[in-house]
PDB file of N, CA and C in Angstrom:
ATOM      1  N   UNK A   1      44.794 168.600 101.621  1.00  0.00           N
ATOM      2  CA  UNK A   1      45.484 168.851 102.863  1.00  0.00           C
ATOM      3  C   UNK A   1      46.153 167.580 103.374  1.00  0.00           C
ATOM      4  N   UNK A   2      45.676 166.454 103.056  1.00  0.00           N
ATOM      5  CA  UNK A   2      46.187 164.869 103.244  1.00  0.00           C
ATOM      6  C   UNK A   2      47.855 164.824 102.476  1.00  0.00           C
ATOM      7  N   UNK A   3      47.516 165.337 101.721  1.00  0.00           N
ATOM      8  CA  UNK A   3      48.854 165.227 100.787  1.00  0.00           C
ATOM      9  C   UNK A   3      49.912 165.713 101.516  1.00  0.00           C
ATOM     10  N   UNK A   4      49.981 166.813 102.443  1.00  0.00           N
ATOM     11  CA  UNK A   4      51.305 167.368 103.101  1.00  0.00           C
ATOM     12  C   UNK A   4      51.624 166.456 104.354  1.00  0.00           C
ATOM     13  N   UNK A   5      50.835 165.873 104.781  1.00  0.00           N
ATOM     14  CA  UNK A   5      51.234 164.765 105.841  1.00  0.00           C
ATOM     15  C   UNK A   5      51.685 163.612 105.386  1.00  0.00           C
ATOM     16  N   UNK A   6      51.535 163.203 103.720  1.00  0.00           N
ATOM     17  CA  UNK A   6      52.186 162.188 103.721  1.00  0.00           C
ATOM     18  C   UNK A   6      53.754 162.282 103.255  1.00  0.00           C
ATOM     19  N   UNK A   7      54.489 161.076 103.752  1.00  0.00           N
ATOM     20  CA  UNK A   7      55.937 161.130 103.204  1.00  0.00           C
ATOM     21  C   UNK A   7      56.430 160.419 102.430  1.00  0.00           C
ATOM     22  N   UNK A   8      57.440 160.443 101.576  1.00  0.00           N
ATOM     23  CA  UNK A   8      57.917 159.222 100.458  1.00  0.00           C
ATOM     24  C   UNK A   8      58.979 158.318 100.475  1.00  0.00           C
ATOM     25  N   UNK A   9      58.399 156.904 101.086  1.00  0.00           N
ATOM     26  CA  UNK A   9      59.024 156.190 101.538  1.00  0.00           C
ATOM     27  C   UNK A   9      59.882 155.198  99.983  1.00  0.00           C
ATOM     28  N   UNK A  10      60.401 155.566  99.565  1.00  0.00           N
ATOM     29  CA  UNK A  10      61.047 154.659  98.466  1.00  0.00           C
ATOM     30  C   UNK A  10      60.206 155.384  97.460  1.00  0.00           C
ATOM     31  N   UNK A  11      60.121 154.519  96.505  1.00  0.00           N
ATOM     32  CA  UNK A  11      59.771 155.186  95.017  1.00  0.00           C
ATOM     33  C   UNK A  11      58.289 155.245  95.052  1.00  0.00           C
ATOM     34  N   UNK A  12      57.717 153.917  95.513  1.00  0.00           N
ATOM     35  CA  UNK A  12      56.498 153.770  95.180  1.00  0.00           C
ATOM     36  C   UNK A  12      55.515 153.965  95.958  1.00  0.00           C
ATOM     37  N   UNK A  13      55.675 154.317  97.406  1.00  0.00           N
ATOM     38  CA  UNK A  13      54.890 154.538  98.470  1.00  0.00           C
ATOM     39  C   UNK A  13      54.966 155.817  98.769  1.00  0.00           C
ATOM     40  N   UNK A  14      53.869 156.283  99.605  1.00  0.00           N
ATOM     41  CA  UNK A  14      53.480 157.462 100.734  1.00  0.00           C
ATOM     42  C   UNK A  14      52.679 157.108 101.343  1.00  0.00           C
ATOM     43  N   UNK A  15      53.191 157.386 102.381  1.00  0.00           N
ATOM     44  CA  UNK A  15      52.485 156.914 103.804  1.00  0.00           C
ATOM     45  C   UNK A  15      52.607 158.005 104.803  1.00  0.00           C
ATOM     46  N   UNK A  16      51.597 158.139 105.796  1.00  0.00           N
ATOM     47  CA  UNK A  16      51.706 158.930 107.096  1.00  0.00           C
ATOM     48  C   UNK A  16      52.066 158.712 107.369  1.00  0.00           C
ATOM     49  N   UNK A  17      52.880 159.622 107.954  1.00  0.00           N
ATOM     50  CA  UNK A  17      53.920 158.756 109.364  1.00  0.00           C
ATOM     51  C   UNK A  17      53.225 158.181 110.360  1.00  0.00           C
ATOM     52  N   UNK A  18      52.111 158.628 111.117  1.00  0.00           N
ATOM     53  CA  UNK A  18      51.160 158.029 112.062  1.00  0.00           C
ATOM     54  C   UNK A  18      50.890 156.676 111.860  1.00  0.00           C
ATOM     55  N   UNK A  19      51.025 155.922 110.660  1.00  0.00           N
ATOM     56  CA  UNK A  19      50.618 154.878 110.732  1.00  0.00           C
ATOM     57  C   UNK A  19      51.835 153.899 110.526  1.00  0.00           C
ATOM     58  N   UNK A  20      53.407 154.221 111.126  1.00  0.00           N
ATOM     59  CA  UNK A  20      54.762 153.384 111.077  1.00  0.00           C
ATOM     60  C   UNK A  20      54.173 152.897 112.284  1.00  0.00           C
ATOM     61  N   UNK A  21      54.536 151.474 112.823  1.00  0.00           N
ATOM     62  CA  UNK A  21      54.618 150.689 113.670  1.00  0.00           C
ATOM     63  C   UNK A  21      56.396 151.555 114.310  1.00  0.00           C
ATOM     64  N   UNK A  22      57.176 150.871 113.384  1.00  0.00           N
ATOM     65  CA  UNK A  22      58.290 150.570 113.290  1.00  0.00           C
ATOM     66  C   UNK A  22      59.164 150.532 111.923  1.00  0.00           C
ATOM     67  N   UNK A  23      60.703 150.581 112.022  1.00  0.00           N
ATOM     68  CA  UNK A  23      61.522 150.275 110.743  1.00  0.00           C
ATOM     69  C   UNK A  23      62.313 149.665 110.815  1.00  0.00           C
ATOM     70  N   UNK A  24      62.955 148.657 110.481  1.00  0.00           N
ATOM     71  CA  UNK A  24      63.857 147.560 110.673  1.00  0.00           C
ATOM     72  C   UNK A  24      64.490 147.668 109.133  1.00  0.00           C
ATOM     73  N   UNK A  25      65.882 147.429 109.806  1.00  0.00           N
ATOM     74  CA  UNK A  25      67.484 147.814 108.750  1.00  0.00           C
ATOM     75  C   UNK A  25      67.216 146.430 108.362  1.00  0.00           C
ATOM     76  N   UNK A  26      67.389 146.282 107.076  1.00  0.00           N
ATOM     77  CA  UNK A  26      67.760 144.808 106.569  1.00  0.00           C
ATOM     78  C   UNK A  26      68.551 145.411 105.431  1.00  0.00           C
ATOM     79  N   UNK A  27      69.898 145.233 105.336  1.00  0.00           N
ATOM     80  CA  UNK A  27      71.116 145.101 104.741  1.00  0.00           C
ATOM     81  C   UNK A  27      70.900 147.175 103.695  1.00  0.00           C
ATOM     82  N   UNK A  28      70.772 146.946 102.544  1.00  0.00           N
ATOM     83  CA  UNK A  28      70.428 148.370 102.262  1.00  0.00           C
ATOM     84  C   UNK A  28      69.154 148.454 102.114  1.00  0.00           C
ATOM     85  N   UNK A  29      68.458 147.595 102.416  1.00  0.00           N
ATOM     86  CA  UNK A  29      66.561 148.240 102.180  1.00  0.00           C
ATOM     87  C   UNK A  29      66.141 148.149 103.887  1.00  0.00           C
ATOM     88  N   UNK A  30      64.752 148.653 103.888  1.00  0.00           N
ATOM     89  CA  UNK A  30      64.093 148.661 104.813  1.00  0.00           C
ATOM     90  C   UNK A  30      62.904 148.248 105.138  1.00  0.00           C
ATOM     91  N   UNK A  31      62.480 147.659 106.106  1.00  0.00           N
ATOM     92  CA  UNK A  31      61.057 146.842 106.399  1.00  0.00           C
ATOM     93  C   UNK A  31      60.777 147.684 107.285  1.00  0.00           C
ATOM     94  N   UNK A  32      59.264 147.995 106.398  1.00  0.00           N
ATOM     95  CA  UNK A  32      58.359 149.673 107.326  1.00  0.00           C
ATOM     96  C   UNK A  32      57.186 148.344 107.984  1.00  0.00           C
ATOM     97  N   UNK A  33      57.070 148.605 108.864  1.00  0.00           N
ATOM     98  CA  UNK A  33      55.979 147.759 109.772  1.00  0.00           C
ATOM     99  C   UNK A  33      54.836 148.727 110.126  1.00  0.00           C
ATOM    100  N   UNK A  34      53.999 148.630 109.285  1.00  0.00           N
ATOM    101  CA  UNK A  34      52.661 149.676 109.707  1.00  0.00           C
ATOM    102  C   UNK A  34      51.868 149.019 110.803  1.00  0.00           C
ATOM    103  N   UNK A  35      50.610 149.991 111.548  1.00  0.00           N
ATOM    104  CA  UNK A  35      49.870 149.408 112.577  1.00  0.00           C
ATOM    105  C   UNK A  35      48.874 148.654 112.140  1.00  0.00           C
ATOM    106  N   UNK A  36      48.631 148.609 110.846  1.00  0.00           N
ATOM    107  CA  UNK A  36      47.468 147.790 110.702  1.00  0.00           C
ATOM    108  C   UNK A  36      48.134 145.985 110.748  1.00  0.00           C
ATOM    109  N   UNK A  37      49.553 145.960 110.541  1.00  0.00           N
ATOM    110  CA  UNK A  37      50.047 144.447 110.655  1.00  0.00           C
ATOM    111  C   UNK A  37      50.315 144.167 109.216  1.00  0.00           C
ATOM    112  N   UNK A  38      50.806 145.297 108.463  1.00  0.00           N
ATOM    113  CA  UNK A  38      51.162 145.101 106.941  1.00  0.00           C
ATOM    114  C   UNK A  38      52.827 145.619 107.096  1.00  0.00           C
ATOM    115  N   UNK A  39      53.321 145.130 106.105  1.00  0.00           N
ATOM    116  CA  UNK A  39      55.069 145.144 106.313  1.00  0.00           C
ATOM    117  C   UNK A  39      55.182 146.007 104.504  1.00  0.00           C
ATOM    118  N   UNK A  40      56.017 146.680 104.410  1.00  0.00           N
ATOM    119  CA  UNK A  40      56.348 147.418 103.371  1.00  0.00           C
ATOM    120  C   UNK A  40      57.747 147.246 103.454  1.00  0.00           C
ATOM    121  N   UNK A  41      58.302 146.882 102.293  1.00  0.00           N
ATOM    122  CA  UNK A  41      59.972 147.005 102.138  1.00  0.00           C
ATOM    123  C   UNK A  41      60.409 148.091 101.272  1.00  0.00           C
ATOM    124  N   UNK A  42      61.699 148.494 101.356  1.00  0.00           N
ATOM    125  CA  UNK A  42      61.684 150.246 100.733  1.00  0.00           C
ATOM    126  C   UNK A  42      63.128 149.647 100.583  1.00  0.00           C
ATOM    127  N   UNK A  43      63.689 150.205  99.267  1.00  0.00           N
ATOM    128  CA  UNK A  43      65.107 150.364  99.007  1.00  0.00           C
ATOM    129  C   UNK A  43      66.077 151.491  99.463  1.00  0.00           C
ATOM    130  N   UNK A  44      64.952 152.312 100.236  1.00  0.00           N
ATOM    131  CA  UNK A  44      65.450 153.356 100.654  1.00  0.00           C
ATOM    132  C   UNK A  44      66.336 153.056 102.528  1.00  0.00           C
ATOM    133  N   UNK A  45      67.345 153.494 102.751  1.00  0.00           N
ATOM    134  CA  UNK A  45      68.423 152.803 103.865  1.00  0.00           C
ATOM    135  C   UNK A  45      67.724 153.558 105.261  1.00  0.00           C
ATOM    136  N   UNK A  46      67.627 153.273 106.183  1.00  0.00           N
ATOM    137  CA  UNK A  46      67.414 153.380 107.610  1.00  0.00           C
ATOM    138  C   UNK A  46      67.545 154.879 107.898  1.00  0.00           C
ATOM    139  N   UNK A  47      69.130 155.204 107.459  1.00  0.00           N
ATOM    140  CA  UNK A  47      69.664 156.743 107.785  1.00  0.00           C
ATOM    141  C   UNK A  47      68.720 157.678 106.932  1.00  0.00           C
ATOM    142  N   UNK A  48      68.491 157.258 105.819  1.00  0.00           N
ATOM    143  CA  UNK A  48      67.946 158.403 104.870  1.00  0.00           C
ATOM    144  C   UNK A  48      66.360 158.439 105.630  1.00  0.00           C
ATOM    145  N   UNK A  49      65.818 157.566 105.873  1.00  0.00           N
ATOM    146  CA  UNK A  49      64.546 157.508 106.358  1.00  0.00           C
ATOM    147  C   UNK A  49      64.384 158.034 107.997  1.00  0.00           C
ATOM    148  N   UNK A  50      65.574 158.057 108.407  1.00  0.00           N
ATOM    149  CA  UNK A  50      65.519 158.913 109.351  1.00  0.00           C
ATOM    150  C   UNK A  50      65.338 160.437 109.849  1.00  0.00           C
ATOM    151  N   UNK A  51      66.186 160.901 108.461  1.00  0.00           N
ATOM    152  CA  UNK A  51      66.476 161.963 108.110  1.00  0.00           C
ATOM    153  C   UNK A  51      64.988 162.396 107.805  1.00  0.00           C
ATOM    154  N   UNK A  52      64.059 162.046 107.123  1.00  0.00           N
ATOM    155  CA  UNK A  52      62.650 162.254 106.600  1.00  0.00           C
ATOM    156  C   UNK A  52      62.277 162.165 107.357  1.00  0.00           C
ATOM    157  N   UNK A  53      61.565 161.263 108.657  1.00  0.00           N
ATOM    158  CA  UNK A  53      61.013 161.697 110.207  1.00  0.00           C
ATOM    159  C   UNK A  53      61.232 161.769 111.040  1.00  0.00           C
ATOM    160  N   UNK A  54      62.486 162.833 111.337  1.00  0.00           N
ATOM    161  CA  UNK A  54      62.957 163.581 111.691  1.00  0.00           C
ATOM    162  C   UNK A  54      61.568 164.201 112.905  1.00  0.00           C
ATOM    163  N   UNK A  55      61.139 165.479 111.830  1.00  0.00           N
ATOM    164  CA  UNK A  55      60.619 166.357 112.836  1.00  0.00           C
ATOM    165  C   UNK A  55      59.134 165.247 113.392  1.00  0.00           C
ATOM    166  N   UNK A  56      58.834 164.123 113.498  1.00  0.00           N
ATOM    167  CA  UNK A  56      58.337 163.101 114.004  1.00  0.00           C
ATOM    168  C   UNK A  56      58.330 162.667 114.976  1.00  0.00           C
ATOM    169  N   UNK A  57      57.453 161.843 115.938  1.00  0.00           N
ATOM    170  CA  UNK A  57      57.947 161.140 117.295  1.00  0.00           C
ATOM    171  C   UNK A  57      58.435 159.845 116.864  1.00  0.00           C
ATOM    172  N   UNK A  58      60.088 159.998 116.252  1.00  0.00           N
ATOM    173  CA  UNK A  58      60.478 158.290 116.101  1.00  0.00           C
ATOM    174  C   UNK A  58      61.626 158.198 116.903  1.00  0.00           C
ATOM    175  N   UNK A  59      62.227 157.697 117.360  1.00  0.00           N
ATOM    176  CA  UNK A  59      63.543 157.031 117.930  1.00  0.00           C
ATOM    177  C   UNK A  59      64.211 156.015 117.412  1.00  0.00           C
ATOM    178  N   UNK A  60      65.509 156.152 117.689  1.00  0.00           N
ATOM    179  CA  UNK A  60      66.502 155.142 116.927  1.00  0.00           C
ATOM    180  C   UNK A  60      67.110 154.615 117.951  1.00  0.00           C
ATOM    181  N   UNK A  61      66.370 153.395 118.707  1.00  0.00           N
ATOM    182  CA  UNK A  61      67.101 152.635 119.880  1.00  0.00           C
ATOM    183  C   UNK A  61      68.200 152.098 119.527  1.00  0.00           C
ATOM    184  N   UNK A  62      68.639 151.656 118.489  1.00  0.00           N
ATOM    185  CA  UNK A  62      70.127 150.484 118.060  1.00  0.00           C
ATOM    186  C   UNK A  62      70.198 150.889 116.344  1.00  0.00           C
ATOM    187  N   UNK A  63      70.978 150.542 116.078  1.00  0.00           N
ATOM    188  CA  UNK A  63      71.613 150.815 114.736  1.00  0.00           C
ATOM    189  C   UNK A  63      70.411 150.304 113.353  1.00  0.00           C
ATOM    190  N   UNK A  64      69.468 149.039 114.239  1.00  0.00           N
ATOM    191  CA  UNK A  64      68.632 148.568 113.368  1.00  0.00           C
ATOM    192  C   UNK A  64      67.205 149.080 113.586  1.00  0.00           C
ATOM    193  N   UNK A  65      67.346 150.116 114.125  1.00  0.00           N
ATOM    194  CA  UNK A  65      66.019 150.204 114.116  1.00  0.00           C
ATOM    195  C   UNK A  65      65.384 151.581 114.246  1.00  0.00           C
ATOM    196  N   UNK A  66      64.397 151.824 114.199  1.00  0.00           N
ATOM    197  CA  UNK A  66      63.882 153.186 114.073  1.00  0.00           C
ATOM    198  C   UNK A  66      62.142 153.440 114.729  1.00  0.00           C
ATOM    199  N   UNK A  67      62.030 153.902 115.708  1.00  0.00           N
ATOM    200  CA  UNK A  67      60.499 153.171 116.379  1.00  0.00           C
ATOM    201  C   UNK A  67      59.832 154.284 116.623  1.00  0.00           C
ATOM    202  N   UNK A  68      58.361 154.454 116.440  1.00  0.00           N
ATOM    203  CA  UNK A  68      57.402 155.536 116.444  1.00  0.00           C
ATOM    204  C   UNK A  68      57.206 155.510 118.044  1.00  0.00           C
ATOM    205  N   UNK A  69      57.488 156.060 118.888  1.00  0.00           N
ATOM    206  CA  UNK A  69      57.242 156.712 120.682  1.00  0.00           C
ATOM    207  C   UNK A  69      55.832 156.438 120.766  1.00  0.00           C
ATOM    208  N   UNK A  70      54.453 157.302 119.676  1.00  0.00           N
ATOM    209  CA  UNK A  70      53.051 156.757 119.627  1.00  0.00           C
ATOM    210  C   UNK A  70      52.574 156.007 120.175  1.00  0.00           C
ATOM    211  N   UNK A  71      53.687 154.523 119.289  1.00  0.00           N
ATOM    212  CA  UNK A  71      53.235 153.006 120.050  1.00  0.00           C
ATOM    213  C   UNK A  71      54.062 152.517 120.612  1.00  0.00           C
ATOM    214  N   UNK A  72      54.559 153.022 121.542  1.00  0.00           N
ATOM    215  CA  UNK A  72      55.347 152.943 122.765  1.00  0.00           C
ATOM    216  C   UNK A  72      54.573 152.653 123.625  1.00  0.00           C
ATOM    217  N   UNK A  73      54.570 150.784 124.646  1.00  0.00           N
ATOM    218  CA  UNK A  73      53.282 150.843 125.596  1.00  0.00           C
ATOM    219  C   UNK A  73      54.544 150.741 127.127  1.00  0.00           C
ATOM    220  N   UNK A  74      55.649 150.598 126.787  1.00  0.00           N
ATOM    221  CA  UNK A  74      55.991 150.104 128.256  1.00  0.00           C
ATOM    222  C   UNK A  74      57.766 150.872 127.731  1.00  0.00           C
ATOM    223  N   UNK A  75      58.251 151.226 128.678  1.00  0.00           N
ATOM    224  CA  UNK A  75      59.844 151.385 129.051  1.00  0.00           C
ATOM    225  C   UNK A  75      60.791 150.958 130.168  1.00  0.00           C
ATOM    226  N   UNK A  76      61.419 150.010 130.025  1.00  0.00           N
ATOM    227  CA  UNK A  76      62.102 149.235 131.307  1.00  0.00           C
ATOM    228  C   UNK A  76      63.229 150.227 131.543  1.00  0.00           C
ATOM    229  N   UNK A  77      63.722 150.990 132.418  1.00  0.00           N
ATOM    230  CA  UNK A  77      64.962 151.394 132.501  1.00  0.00           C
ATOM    231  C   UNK A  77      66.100 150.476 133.175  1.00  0.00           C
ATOM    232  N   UNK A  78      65.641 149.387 133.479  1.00  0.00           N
ATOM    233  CA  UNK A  78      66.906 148.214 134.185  1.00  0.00           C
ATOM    234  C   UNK A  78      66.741 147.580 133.149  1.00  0.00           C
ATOM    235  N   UNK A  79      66.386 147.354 132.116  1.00  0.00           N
ATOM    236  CA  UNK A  79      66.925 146.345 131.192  1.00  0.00           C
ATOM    237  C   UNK A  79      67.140 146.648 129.935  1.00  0.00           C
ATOM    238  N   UNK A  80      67.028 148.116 129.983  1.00  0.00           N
ATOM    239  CA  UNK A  80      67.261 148.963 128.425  1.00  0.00           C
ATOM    240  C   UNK A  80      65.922 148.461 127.132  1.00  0.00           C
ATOM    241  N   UNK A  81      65.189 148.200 127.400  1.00  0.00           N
ATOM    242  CA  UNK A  81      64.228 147.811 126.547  1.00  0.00           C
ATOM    243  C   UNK A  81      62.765 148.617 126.633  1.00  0.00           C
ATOM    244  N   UNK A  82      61.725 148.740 125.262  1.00  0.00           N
ATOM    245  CA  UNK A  82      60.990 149.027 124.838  1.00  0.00           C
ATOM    246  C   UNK A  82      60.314 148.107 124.651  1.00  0.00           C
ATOM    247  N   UNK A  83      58.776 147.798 124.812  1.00  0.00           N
ATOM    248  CA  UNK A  83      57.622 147.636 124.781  1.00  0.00           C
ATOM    249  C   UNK A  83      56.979 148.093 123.348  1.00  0.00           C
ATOM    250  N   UNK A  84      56.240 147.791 122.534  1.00  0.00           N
ATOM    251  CA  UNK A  84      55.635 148.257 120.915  1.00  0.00           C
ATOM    252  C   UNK A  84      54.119 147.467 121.457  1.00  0.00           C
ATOM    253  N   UNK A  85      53.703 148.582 120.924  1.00  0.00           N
ATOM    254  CA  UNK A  85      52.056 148.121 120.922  1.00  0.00           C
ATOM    255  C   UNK A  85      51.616 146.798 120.210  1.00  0.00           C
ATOM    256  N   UNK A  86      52.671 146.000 119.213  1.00  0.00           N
ATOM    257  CA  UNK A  86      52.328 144.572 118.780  1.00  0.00           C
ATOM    258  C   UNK A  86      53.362 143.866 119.550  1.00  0.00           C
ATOM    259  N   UNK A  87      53.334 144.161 120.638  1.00  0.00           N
ATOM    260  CA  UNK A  87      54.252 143.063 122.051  1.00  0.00           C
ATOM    261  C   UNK A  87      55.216 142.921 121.510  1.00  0.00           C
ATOM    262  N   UNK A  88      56.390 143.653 120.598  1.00  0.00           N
ATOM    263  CA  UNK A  88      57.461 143.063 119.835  1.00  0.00           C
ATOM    264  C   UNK A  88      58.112 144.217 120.995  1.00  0.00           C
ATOM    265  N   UNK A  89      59.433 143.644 121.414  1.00  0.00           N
ATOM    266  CA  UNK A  89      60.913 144.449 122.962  1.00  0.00           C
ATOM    267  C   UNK A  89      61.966 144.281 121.705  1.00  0.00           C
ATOM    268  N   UNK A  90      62.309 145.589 121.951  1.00  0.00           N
ATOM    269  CA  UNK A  90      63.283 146.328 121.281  1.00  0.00           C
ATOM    270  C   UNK A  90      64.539 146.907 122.698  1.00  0.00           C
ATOM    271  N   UNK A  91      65.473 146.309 122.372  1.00  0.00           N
ATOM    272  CA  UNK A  91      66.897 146.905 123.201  1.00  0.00           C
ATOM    273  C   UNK A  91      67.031 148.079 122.540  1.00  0.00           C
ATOM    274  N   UNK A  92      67.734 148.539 123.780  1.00  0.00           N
ATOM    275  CA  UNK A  92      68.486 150.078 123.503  1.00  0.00           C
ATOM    276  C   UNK A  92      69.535 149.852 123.741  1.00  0.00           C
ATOM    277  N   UNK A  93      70.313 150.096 122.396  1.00  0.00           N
ATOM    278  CA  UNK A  93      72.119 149.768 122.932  1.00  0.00           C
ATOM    279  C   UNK A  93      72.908 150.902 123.731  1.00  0.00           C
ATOM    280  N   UNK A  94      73.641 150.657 124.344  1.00  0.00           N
ATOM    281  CA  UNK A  94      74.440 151.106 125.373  1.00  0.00           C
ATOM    282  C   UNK A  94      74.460 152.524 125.362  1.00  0.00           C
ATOM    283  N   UNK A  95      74.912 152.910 123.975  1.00  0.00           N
ATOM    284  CA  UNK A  95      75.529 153.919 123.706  1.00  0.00           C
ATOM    285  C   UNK A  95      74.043 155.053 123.729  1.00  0.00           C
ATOM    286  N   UNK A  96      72.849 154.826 123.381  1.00  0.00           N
ATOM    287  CA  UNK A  96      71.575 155.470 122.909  1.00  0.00           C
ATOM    288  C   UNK A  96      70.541 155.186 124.369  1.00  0.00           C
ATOM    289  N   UNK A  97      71.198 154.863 125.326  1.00  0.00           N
ATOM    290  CA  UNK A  97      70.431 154.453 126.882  1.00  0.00           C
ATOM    291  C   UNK A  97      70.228 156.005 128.004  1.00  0.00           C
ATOM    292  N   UNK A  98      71.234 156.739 127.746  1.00  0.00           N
ATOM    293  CA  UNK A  98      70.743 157.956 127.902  1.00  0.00           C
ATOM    294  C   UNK A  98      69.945 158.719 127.606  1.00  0.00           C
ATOM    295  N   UNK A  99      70.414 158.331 126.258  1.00  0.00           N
ATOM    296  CA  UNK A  99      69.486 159.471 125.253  1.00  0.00           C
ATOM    297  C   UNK A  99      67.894 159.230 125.203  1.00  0.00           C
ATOM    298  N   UNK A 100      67.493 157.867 125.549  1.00  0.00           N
ATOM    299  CA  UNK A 100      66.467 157.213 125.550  1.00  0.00           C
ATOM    300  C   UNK A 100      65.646 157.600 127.126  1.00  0.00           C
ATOM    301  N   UNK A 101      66.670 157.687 127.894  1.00  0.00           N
ATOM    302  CA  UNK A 101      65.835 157.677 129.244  1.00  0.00           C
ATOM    303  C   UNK A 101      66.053 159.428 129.164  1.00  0.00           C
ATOM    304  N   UNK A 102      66.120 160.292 128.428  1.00  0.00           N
ATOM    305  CA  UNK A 102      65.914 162.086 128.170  1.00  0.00           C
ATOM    306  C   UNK A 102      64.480 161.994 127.559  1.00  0.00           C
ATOM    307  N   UNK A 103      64.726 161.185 126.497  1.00  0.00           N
ATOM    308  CA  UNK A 103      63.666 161.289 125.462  1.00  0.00           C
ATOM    309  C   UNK A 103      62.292 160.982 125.614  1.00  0.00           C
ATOM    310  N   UNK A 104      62.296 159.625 126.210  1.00  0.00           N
ATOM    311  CA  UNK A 104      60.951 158.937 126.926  1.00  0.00           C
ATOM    312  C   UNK A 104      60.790 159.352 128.564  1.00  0.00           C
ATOM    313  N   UNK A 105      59.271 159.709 128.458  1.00  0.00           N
ATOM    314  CA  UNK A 105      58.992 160.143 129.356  1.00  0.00           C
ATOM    315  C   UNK A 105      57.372 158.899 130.181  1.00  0.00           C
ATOM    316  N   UNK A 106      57.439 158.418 130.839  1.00  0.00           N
ATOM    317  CA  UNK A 106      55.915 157.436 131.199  1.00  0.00           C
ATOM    318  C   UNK A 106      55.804 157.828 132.440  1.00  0.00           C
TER     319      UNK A 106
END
């Protein structure tokens, strides 16, 4: 039953989604930031990995990034920024500041 919750992040991994920190765009691969404080890089691109957790609680504040809501500890609405449960502030660019203050709810 473990097996249908996990997803396939690049060739060589599966992982729960429950346990993404975060995803950060670096050029065509991707740096998966899990909660335990382990970093996974995937050749697989930002968009496609979006597309896969999808039906997920993730958000795409800026073009680089892709963030699990889960570990969401704080939301500024005057300064467009996010809070991550490892103290790392993530902007919300201009264009995704609506969509962000629909989406998040505290």
């Amino acid at each position: 039953m473990e097996q249908q919750a996990l997803i396939r992040l690049g060739w060589h991994h599966k992982i729960d989604p429950d346990t993404i920190l975060l995803l950060k765009a670096d050029c065509n691969y991707t740096q998966i930031y899990l909660n335990n404080g382990s970093m996974i890089l995937s050749s697989t691109t930002l968009g496609i990995l979006q597309k896969k957790l999808s039906q997920y609680q993730f958000f795409r504040p800026n073009r680089s990034m892709l963030i699990n809501l889960n570990y969401m500890i704080d939301f500024e609405k005057d300064t467009s920024t996010i809070r991550l449960a490892n103290d790392e502030v993530i902007y919300i660019s201009r264009r995704r500041t609506k969509q962000a203050k629909r989406r998040i709810s505290l």
